[in-house]
C-alpha atoms as a PDB file:
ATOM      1  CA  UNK A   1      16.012  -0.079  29.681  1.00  0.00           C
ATOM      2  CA  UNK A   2      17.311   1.319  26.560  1.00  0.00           C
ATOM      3  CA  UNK A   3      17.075  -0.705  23.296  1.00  0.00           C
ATOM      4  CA  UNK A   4      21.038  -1.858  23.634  1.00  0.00           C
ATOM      5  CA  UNK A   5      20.284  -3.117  27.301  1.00  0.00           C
ATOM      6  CA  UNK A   6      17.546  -5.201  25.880  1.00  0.00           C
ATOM      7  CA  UNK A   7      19.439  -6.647  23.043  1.00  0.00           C
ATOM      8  CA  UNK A   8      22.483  -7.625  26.064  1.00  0.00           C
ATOM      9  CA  UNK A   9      19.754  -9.299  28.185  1.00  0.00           C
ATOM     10  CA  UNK A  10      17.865 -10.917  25.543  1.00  0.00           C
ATOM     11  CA  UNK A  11      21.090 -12.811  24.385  1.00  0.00           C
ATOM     12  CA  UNK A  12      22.636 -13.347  28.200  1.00  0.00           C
ATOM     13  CA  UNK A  13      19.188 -14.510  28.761  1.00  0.00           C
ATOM     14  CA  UNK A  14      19.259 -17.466  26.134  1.00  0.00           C
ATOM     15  CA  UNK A  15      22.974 -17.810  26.839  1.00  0.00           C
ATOM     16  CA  UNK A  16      22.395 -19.011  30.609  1.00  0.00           C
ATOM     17  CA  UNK A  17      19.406 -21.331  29.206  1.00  0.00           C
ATOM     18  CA  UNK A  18      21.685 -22.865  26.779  1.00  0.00           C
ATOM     19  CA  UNK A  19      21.168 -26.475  28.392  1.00  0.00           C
ATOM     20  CA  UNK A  20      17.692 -26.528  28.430  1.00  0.00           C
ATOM     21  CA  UNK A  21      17.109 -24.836  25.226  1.00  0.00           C
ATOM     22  CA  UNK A  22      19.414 -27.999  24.002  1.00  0.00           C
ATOM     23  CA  UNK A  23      17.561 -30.724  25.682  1.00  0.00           C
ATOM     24  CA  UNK A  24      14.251 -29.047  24.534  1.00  0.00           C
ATOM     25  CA  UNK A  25      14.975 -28.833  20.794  1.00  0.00           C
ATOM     26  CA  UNK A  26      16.407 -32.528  21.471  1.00  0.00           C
ATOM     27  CA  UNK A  27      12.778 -33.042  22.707  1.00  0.00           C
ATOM     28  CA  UNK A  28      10.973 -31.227  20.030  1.00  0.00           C
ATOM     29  CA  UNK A  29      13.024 -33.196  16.978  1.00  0.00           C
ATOM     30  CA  UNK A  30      12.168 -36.630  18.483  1.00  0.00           C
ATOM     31  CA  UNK A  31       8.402 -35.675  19.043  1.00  0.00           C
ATOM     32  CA  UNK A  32       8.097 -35.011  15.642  1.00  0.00           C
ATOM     33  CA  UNK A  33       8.351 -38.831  14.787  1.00  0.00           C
ATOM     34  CA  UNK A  34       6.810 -40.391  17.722  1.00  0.00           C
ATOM     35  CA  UNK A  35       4.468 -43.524  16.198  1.00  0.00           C
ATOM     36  CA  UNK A  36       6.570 -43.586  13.147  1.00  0.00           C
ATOM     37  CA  UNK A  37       8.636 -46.952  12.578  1.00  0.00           C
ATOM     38  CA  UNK A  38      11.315 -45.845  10.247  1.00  0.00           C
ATOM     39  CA  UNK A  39      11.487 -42.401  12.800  1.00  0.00           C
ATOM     40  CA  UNK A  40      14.064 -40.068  12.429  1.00  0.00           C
ATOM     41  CA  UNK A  41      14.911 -41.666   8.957  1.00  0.00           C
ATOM     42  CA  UNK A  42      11.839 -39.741   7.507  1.00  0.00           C
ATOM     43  CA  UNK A  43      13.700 -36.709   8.226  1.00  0.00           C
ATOM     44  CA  UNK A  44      16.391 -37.357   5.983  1.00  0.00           C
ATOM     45  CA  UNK A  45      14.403 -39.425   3.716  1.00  0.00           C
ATOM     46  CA  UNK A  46      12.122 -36.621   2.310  1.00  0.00           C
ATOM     47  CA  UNK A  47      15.236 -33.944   0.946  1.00  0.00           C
ATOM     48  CA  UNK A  48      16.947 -37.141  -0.382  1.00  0.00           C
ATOM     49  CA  UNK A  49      13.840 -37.955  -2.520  1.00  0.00           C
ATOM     50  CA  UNK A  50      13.258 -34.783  -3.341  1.00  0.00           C
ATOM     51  CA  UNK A  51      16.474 -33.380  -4.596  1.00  0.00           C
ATOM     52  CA  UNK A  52      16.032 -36.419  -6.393  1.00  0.00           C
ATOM     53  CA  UNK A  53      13.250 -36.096  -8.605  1.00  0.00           C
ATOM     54  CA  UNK A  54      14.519 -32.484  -9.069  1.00  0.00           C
ATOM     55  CA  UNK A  55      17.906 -33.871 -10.239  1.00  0.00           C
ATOM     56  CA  UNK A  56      15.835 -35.782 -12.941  1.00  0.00           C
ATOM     57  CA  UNK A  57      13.820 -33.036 -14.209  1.00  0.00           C
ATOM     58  CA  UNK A  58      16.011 -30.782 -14.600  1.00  0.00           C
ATOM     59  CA  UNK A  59      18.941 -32.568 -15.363  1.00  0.00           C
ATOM     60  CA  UNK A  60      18.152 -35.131 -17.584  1.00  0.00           C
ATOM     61  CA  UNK A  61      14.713 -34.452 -18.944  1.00  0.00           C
ATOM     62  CA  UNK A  62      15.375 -30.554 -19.448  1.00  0.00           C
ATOM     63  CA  UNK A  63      19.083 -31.289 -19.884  1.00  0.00           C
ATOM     64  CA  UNK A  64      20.520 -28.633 -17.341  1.00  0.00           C
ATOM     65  CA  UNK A  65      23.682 -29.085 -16.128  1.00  0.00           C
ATOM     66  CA  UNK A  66      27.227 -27.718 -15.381  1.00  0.00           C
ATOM     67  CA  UNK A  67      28.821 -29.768 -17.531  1.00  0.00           C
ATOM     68  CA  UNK A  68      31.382 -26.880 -18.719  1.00  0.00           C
ATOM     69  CA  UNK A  69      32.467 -25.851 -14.570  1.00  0.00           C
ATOM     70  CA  UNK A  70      33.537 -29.560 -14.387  1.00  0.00           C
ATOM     71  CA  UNK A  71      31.584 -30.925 -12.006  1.00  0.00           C
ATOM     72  CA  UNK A  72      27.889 -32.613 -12.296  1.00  0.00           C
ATOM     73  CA  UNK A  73      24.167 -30.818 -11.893  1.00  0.00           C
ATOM     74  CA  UNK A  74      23.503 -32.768  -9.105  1.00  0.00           C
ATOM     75  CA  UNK A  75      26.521 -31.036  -6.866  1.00  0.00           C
ATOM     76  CA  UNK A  76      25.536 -27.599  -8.174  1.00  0.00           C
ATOM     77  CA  UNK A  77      21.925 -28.370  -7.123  1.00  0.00           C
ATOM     78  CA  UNK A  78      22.198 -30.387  -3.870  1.00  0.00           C
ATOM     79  CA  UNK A  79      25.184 -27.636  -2.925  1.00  0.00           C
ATOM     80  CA  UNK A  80      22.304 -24.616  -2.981  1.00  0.00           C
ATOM     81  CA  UNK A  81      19.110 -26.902  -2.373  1.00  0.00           C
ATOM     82  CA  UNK A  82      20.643 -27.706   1.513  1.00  0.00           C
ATOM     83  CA  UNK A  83      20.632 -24.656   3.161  1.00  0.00           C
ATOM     84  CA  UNK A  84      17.554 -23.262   1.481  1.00  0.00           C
ATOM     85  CA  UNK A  85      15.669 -26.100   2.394  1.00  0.00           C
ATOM     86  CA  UNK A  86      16.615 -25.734   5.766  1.00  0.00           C
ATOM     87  CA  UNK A  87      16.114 -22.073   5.524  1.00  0.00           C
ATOM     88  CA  UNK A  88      12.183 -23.270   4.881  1.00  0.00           C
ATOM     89  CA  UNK A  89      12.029 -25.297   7.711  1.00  0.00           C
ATOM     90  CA  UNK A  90      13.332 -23.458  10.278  1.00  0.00           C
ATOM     91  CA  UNK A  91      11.529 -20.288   9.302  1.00  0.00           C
ATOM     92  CA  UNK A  92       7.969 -22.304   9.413  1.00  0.00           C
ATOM     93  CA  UNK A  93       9.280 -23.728  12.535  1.00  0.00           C
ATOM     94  CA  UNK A  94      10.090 -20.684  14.277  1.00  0.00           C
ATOM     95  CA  UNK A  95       7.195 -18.795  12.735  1.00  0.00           C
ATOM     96  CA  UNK A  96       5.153 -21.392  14.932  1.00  0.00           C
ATOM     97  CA  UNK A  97       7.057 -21.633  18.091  1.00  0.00           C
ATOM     98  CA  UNK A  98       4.702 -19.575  20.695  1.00  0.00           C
ATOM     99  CA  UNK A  99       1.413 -21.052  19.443  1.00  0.00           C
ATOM    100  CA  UNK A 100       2.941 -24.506  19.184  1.00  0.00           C
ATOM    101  CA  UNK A 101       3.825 -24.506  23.142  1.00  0.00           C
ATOM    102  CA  UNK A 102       0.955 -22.065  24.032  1.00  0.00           C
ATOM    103  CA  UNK A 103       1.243 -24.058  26.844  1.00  0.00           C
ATOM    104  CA  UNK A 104       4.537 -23.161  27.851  1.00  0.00           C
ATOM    105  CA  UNK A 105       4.109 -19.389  27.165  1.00  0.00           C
ATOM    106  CA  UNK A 106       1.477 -19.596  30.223  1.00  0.00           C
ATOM    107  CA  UNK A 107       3.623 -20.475  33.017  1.00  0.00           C
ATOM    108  CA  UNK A 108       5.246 -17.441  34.252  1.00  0.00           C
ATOM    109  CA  UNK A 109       8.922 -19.102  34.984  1.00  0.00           C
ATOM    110  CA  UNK A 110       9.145 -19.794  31.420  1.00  0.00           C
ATOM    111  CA  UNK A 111      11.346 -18.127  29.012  1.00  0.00           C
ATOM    112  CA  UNK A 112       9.302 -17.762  25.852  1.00  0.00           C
ATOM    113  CA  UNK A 113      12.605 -15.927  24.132  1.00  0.00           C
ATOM    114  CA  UNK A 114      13.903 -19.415  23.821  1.00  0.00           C
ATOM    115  CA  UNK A 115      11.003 -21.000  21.576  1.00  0.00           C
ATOM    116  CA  UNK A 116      11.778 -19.780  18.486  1.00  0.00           C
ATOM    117  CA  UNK A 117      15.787 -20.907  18.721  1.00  0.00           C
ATOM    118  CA  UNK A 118      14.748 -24.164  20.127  1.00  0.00           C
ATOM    119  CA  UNK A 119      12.377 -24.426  16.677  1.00  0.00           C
ATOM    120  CA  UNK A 120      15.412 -23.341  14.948  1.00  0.00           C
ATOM    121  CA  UNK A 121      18.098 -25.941  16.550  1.00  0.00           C
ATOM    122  CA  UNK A 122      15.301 -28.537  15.700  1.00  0.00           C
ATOM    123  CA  UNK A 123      15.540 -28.229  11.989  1.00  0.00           C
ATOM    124  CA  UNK A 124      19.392 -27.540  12.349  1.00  0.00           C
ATOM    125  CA  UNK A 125      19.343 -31.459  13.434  1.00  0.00           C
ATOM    126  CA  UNK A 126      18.427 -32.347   9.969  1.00  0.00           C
ATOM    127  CA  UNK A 127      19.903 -30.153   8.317  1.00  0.00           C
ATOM    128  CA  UNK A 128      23.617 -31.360   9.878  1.00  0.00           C
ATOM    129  CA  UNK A 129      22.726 -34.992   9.424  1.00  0.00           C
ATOM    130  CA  UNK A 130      22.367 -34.181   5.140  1.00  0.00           C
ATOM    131  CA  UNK A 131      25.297 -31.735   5.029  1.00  0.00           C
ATOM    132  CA  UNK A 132      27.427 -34.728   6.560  1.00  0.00           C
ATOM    133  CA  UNK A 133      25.864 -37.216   3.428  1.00  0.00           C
ATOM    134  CA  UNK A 134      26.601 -34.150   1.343  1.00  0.00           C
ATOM    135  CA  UNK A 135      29.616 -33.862   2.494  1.00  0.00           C
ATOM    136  CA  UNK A 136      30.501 -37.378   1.276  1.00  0.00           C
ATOM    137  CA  UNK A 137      29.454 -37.384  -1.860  1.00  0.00           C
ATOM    138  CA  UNK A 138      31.145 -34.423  -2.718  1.00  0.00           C
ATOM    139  CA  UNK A 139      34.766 -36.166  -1.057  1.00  0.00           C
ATOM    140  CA  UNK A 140      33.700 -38.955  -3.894  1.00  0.00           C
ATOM    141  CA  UNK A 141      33.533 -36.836  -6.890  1.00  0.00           C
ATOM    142  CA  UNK A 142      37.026 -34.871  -5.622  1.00  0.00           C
ATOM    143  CA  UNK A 143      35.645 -31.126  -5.402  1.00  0.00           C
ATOM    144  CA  UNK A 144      36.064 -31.059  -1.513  1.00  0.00           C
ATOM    145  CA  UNK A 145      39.185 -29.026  -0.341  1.00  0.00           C
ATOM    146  CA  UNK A 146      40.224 -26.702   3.024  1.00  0.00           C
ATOM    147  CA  UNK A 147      36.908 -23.839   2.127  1.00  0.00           C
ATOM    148  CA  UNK A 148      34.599 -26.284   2.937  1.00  0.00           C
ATOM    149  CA  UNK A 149      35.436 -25.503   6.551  1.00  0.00           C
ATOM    150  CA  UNK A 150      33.619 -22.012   5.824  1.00  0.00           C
ATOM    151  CA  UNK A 151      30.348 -24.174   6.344  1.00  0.00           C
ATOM    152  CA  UNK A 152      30.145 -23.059   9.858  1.00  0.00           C
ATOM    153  CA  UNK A 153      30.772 -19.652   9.308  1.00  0.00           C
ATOM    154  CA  UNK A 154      27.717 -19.281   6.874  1.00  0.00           C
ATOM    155  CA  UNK A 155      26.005 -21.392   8.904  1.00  0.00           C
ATOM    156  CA  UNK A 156      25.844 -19.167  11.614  1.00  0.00           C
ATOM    157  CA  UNK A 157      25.365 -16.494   9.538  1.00  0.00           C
ATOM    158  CA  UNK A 158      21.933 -18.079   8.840  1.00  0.00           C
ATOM    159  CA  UNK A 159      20.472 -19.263  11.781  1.00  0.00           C
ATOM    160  CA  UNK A 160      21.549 -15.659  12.778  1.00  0.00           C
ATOM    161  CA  UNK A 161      19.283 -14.190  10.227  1.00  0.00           C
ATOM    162  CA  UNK A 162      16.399 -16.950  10.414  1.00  0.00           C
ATOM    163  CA  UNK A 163      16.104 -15.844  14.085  1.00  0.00           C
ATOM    164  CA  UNK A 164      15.648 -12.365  13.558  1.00  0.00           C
ATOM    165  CA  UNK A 165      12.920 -13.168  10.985  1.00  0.00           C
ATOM    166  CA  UNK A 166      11.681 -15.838  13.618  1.00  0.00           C
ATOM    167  CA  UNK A 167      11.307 -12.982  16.528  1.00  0.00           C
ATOM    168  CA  UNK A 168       9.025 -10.854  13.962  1.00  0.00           C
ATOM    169  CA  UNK A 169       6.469 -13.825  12.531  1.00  0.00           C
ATOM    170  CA  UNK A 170       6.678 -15.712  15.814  1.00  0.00           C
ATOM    171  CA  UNK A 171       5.531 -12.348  17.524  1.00  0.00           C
ATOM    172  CA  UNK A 172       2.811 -11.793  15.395  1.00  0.00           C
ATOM    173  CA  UNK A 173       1.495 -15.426  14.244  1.00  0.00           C
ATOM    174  CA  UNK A 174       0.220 -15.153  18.154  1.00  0.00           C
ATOM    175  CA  UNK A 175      -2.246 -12.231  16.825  1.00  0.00           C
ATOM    176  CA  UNK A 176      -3.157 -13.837  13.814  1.00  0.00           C
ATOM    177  CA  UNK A 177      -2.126 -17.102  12.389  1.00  0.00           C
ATOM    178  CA  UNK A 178      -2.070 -15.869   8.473  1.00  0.00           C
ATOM    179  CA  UNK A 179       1.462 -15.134   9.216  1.00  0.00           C
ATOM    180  CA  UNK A 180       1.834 -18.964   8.658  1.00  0.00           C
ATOM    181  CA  UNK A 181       0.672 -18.742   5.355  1.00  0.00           C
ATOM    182  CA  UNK A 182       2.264 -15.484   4.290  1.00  0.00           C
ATOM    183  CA  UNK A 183       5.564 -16.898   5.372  1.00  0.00           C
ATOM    184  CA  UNK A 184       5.225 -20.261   3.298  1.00  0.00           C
ATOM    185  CA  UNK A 185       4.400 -18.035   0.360  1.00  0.00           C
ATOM    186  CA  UNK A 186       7.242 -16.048   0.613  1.00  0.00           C
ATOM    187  CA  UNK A 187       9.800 -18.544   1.106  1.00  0.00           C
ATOM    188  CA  UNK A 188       8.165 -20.191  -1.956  1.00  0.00           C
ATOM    189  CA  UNK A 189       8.828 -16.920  -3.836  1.00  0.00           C
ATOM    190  CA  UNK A 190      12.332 -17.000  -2.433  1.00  0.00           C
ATOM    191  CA  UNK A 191      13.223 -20.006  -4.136  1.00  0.00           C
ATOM    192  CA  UNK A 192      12.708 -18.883  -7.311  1.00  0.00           C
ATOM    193  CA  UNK A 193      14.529 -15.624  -6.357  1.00  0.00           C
ATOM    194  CA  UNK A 194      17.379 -17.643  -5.296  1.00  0.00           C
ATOM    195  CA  UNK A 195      19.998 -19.536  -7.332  1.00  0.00           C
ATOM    196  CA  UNK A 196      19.050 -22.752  -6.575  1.00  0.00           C
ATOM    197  CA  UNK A 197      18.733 -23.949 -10.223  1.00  0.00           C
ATOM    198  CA  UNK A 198      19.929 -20.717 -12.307  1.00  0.00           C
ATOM    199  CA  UNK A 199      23.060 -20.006 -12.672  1.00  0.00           C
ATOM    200  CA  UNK A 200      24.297 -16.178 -11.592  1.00  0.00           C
ATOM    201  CA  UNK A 201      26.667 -15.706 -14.331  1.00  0.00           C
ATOM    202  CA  UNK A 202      23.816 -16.295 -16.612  1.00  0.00           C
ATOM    203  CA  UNK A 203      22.235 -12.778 -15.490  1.00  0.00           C
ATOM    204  CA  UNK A 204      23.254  -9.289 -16.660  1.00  0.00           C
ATOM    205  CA  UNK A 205      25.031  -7.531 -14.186  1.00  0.00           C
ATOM    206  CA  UNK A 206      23.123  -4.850 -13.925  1.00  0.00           C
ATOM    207  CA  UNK A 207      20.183  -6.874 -12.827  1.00  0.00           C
ATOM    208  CA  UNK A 208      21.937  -9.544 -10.766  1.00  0.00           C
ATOM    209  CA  UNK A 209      22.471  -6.562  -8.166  1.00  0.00           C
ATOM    210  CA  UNK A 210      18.958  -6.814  -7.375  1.00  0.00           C
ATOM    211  CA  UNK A 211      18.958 -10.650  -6.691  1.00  0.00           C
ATOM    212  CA  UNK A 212      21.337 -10.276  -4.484  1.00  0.00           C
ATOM    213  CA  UNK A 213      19.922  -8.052  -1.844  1.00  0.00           C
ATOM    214  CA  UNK A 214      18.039 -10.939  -1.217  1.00  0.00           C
ATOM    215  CA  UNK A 215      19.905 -12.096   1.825  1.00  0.00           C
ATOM    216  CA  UNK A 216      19.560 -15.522   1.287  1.00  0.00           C
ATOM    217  CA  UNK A 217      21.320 -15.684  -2.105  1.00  0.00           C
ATOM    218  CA  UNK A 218      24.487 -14.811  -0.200  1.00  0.00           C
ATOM    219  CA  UNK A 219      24.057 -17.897   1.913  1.00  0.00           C
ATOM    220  CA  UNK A 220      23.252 -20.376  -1.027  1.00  0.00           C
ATOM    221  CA  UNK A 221      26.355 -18.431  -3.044  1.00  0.00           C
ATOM    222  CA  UNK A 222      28.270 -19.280   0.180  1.00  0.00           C
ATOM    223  CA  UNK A 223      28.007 -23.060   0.420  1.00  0.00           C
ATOM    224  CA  UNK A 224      28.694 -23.042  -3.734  1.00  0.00           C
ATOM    225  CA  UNK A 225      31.914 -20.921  -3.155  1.00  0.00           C
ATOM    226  CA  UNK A 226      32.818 -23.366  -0.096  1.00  0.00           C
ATOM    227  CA  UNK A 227      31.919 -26.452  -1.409  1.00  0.00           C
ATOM    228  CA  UNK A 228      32.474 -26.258  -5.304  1.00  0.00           C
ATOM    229  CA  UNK A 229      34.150 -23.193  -6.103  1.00  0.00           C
ATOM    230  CA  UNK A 230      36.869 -22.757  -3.387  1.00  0.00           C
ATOM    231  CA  UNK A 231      35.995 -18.725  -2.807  1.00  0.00           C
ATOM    232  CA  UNK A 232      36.494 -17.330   0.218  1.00  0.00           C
ATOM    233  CA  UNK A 233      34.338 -15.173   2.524  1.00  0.00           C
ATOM    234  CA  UNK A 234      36.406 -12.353   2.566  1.00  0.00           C
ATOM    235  CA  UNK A 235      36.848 -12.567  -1.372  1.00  0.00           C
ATOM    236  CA  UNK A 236      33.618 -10.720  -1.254  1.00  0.00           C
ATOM    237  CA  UNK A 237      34.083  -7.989   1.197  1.00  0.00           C
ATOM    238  CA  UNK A 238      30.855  -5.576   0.345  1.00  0.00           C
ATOM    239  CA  UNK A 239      28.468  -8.477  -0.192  1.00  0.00           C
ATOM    240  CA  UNK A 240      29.336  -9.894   3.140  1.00  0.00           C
ATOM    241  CA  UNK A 241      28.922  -6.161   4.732  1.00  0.00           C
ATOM    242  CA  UNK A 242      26.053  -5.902   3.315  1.00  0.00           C
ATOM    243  CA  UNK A 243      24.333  -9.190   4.644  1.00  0.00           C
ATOM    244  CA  UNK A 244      25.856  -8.528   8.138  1.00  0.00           C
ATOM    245  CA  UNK A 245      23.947  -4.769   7.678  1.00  0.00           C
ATOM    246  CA  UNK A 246      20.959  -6.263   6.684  1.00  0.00           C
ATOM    247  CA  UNK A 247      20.821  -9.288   9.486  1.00  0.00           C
ATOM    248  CA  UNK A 248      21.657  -7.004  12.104  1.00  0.00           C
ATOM    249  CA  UNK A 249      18.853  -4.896  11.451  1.00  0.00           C
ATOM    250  CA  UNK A 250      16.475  -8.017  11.336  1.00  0.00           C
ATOM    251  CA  UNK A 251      17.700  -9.184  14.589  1.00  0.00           C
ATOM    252  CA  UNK A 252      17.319  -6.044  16.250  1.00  0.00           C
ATOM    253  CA  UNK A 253      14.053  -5.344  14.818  1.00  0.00           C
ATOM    254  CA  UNK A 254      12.918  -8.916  15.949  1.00  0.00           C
ATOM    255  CA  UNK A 255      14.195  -8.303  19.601  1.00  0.00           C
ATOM    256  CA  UNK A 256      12.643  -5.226  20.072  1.00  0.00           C
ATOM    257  CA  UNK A 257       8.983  -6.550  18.257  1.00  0.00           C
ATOM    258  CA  UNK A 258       9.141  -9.846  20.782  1.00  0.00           C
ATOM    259  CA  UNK A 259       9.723  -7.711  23.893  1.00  0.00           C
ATOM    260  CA  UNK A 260       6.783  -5.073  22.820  1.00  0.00           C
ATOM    261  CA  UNK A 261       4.444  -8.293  22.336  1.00  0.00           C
ATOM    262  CA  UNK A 262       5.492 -10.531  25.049  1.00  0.00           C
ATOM    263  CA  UNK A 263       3.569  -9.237  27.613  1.00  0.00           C
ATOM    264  CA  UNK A 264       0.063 -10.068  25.628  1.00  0.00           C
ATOM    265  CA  UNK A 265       1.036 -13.823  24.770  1.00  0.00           C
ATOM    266  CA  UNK A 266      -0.719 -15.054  27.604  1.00  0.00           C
ATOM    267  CA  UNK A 267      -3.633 -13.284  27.495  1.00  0.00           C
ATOM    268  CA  UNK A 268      -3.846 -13.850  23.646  1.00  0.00           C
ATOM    269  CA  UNK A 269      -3.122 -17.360  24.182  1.00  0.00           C
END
């Protein structure tokens, strides 16, 4: 098969499991609390806290804010903070998919292409559930108008890129399980990399460039423009090529690196 036949029946393939990837990321989200009494509530409970305390740190104790763009530190914050955080979680999720159901990988009839979307669609649970609260509170202060629908565009675009990434550490955390780690540290290092609490304008232009070939900076940018700034998508015609560009090339690299290692989960395993 040539490496474009692979890409068509790696996608068909997860296409025509669509139901049971859906009732198995169902599955994996509820497992996650099973024993707990408050449940899925800790979900949404633990982002709530700790955008929070962040909120308080830097916005009254350091005295950060956005006072002058008309709208409070706590929309600018909570507006970027979202998607990263779920950008975290589904990356350590899907990072972990294969050697969390080892068991799974071992029974031939199984499609082990579908773990690490199922991790992924697990976090994406959350991840919904706050950007509907977020959603609200940004209706309250008045800031929400027709570009917030561009949410499930750059949505897509990263649980696009997350997979590719997925495909690679998922792959190899079955060989060794420091990818783990060396993902954790790198989305830590992300973070900082990534307007979350700095604003863009604030950097010279002729360094900013570099920030943004991080890919994720055009996702957190993304939810700003749709949810505070009213920018559109195709206001920003080169940046958007160039995260397309460099997603494509993760998600091709992470298909062809999952079907190379595939065969040797079992036996790893």
């Amino acid at each position: 098969m040539t490496h474009f036949q692979n890409i068509y029946s790696f996608f068909s393939g997860l296409f025509k499991l669509r139901k049971m990837i859906w009732q198995l990321a169902q599955k994996d989200f509820t497992n996650k609390f099973l024993g707990s009494y408050l449940g899925i509530i800790w979900s949404f409970f633990q982002p709530i806290v700790s955008i929070a305390v962040l909120w308080v740190v830097f916005s009254l104790a350091f005295k950060t804010g956005n006072k002058d763009e008309g709208f409070p530190f706590i929309l600018y914050l909570t507006a970027g903070m979202i998607p990263f955080s779920f950008f975290t979680d589904a990356m350590l999720n899907g990072t972990t998919s294969i050697t969390s159901y080892d068991y799974l990988v071992k029974k031939v009839v199984f499609k082990v292409e579908a773990l690490p979307l199922i991790r992924i669609i697990s976090s994406l649970f959350v991840h919904v559930g706050i950007m509907v609260l977020l959603i609200i509170v940004f209706s309250f202060y008045g800031v929400i108008s027709f570009f917030a629908i561009q949410i499930f565009y750059y949505l897509f675009c990263l649980i696009a890129m997350i997979l590719g990434f997925s495909l690679i550490t998922a792959s190899l955390n079955v060989f060794t399980r420091d990818i783990a780690q060396v993902v954790s540290v790198i989305t830590q290092l992300a973070f900082w990399m990534t307007p979350i609490f700095w604003n863009p304008s604030n950097i010279p232009e002729k360094f900013l460039w570099i920030l943004k070939l991080n890919p994720v900076f055009y996702i957190v940018q993304g939810y700003r423009d749709s949810l505070l700034y009213q920018v559109g998508f195709w206001e920003k015609p080169y940046w958007t090529l160039w995260y397309w560009v460099v997603t494509l090339v993760i998600l091709y690299t992470g298909i062809q690196v999952f079907i190379k290692t595939k065969p040797h989960f079992a036996d790893v395993l």
